[in-house]
Protein backbone atom coordinates (compact mmCIF):
# COMPACT_ATOMS: atom_id res chain seq x y z
CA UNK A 1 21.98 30.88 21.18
CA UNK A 2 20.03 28.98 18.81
CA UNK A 3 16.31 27.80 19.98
CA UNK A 4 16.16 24.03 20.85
CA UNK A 5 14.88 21.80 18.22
CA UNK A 6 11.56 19.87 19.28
CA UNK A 7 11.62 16.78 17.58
CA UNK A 8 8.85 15.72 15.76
CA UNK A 9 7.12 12.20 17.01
CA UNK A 10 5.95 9.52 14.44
CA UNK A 11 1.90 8.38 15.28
CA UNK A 12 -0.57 5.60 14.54
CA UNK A 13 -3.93 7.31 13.97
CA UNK A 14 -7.30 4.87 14.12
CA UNK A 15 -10.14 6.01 11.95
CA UNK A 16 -13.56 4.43 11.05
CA UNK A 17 -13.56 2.62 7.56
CA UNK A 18 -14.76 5.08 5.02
CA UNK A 19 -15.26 5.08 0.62
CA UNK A 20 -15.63 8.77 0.91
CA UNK A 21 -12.27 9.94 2.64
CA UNK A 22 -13.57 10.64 5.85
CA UNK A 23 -10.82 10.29 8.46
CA UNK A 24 -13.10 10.24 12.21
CA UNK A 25 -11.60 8.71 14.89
CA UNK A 26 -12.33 5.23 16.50
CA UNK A 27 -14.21 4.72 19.56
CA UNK A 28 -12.40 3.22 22.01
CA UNK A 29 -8.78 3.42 20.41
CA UNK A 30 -6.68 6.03 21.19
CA UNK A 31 -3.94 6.85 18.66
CA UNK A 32 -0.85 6.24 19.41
CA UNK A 33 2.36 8.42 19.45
CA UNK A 34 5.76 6.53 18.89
CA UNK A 35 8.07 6.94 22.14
CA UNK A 36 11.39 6.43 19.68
CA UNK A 37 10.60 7.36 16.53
CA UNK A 38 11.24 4.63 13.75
CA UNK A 39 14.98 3.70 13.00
CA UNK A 40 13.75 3.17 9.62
CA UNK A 41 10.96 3.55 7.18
CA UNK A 42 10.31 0.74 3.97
CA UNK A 43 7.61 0.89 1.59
CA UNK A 44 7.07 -1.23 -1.44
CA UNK A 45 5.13 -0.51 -4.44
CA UNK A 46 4.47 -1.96 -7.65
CA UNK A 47 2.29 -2.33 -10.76
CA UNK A 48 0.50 -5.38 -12.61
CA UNK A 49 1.40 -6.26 -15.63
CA UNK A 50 0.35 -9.12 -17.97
CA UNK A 51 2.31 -11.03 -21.30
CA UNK A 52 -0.11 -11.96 -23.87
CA UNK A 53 -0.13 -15.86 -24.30
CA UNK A 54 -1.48 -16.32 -27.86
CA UNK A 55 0.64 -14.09 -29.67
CA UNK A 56 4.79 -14.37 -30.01
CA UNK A 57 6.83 -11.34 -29.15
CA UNK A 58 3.37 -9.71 -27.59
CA UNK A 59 4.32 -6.30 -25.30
CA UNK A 60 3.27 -7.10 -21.86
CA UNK A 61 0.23 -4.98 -20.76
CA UNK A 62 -0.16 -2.97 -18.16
CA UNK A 63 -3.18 -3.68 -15.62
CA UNK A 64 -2.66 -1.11 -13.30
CA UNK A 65 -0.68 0.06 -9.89
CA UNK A 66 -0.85 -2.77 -6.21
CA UNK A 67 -1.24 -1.20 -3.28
CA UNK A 68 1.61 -0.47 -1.81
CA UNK A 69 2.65 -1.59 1.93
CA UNK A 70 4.65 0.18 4.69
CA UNK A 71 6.65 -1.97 7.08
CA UNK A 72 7.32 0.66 10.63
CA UNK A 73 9.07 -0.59 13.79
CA UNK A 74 7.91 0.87 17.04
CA UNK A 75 10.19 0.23 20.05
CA UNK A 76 8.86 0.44 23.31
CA UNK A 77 10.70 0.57 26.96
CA UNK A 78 9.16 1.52 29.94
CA UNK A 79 12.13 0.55 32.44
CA UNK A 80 12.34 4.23 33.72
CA UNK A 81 9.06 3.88 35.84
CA UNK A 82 8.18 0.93 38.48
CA UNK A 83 4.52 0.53 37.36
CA UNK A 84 5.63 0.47 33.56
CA UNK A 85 3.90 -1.72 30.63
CA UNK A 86 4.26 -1.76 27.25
CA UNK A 87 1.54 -4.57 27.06
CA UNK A 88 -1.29 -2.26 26.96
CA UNK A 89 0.29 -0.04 23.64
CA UNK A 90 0.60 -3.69 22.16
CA UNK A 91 -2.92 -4.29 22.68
CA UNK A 92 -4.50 -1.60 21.11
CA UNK A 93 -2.23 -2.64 18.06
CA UNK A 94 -3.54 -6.19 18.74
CA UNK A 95 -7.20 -5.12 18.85
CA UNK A 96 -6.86 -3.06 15.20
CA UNK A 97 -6.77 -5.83 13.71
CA UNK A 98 -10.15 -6.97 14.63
CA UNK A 99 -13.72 -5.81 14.23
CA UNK A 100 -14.60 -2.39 16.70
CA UNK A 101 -17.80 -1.72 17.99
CA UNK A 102 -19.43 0.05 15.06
CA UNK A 103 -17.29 -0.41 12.85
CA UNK A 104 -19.05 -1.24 8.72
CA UNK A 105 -17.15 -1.03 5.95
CA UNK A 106 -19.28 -1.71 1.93
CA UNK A 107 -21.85 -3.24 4.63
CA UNK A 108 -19.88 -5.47 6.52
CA UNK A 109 -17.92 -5.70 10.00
CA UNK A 110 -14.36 -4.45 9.29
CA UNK A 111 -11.01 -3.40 11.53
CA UNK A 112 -10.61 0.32 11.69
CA UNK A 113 -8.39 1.80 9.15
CA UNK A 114 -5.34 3.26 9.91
CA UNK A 115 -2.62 6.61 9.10
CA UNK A 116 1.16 6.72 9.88
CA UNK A 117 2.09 10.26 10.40
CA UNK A 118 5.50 11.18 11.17
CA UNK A 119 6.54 15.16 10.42
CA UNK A 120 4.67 16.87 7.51
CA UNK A 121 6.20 14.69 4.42
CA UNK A 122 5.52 10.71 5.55
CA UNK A 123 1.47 10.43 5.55
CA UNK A 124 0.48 6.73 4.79
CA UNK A 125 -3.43 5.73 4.95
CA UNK A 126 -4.55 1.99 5.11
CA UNK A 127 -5.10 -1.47 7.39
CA UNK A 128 -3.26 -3.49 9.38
CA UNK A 129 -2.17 -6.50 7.87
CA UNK A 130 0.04 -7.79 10.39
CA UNK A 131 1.52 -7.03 13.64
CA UNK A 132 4.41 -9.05 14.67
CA UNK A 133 5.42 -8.76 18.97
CA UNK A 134 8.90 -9.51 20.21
CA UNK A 135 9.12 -9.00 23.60
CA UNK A 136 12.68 -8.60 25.56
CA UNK A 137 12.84 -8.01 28.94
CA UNK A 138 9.96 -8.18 32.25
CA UNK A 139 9.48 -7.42 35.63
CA UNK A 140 9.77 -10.73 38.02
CA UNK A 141 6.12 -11.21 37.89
CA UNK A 142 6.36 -11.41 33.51
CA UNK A 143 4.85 -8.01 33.09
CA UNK A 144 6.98 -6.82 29.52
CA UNK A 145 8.84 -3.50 29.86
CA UNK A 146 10.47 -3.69 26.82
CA UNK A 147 10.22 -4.84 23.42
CA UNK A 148 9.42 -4.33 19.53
CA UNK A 149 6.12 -3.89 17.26
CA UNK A 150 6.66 -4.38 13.80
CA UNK A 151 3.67 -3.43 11.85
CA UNK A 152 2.91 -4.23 8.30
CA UNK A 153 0.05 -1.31 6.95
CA UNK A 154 -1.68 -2.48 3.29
CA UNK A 155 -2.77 1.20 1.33
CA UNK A 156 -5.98 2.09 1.38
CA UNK A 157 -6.03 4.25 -2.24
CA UNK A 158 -8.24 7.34 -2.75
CA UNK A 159 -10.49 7.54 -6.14
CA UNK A 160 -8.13 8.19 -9.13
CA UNK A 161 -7.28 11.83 -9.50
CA UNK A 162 -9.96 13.84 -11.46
CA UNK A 163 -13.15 11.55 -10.56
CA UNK A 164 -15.62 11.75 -8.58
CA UNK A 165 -16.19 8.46 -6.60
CA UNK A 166 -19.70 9.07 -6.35
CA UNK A 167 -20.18 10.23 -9.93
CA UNK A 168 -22.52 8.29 -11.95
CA UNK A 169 -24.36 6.57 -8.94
CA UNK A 170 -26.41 6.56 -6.36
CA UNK A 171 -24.53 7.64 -3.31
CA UNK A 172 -22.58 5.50 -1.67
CA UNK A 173 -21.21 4.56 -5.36
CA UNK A 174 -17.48 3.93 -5.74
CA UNK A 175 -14.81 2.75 -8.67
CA UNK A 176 -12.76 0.14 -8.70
CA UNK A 177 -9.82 0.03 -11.23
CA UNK A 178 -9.04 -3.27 -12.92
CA UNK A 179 -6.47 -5.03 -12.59
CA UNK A 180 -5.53 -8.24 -15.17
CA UNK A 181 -6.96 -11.39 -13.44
CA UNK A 182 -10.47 -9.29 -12.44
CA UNK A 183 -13.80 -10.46 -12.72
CA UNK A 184 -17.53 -9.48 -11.87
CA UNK A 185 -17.87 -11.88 -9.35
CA UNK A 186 -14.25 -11.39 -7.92
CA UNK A 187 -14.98 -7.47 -7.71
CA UNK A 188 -18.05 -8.23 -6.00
CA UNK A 189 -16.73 -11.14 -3.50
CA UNK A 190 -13.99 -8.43 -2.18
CA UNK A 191 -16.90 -5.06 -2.62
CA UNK A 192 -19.98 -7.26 -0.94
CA UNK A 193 -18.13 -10.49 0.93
CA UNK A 194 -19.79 -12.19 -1.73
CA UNK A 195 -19.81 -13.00 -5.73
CA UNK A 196 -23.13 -13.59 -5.87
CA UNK A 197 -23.94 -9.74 -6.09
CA UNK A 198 -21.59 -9.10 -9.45
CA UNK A 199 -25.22 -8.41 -10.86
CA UNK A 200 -25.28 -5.32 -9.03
CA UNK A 201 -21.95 -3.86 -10.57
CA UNK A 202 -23.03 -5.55 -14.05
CA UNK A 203 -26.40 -3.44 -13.67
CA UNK A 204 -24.03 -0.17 -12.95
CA UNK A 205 -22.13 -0.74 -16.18
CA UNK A 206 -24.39 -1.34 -19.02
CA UNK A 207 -21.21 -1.27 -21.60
CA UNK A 208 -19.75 -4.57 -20.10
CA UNK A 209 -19.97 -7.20 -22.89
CA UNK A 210 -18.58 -10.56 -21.04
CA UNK A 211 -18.48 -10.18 -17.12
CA UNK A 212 -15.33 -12.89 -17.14
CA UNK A 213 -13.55 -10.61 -19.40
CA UNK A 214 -12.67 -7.12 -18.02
CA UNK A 215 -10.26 -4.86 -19.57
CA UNK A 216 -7.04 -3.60 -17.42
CA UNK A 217 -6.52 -0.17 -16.88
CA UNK A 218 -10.26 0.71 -16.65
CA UNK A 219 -12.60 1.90 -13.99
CA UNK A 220 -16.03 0.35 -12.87
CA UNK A 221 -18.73 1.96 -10.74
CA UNK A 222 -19.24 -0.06 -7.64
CA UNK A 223 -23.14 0.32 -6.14
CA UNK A 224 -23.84 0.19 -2.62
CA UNK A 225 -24.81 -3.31 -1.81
């Protein structure tokens, strides 16, 4: 007789934010471990690209790759025991959206970032960008024993192959590719929570010529605020 198969459970996994890859867990949020693993499994990716105004017949350039985004449905149903409630699995997805205890990320207060594991081939690393609650069925006093979690995850990408994110700088350093649209003080706004630092990454890049006009495709080295 052939062994039994044990199948393999899809998991949420909370870690601190990190530049440098690190992937330690959150205080105070337990990962959590799918009871039904996912009927299904989207992810969308795509690139930037830009068409040249000024010129007739110009190839669009390329500016580089968007993050890509996950959507994941968890089900949960806790009819088989009389104290059961999902409520407190929905909260902890409810509570990684905000601020933890701790929790920095380039210097200011962030959500802990998050990795969808399911088997050894599906390993997805970002932030929650939304969580969407449908409930569908409760006890008599409104406590929910069943219902559906759809979570949207945002990628968190790693340093480009073959570089160092800390090459070049101080530690703490870190690139940013451009993407068509990008500025100094847009780069900064989203590194520092605000533009008025783009000085900072100007200082870290002494072959930018115009800090309005950055070239796509390219990488700039991000200080430590």
């Amino acid at each position: 007789m052939a062994p039994a198969t044990t199948m393999t459970k899809a998991r949420i996994r909370f870690l601190q934010p990190s530049t440098g890859g690190q992937e330690k867990p959150v205080s105070g949020l337990k990962d959590v471990e799918f009871p039904f693993n996912p009927k299904e499994y989207a992810i969308t990716r795509s690139a930037e690209w830009t068409t040249p105004q000024a010129k007739s017949g110009a190839m669009p350039e390329y500016g580089g790759p968007k993050p890509a985004q996950i959507s994941v449905e968890v089900f949960l149903d806790a009819t088989d025991s009389a104290s059961g409630d999902i409520s407190t699995t929905v909260d902890t997805f409810l509570q990684a959206c905000n601020p933890t205890l701790g929790n920095t990320f380039k210097s200011l207060p962030s959500a802990p970032f998050v990795k969808f594991i399911w088997g050894t081939k599906i390993a997805f690393k970002g932030y929650i960008e939304s969580v969407a609650v449908k409930y569908s069925l409760f006890r008599h006093d409104g406590t929910p024993i069943r219902g559906t979690v759809t979570l949207t995850l945002k990628e968190i990408r790693p340093p480009a192959a073959g570089t160092n994110p800390t090459s070049g700088g101080d530690p703490g350093t870190t690139q940013h590719h451009i993407t068509a649209g990008d500025t100094l003080a847009s780069i900064a706004y989203n590194e520092y929570g605000t533009s008025a630092k783009w000085r900072l990454i100007a200082e870290a890049n002494k072959s930018i010529d115009d800090p309005m006009r950055l070239k796509p495709g390219t990488s700039l080295l991000v200080p430590p605020a």
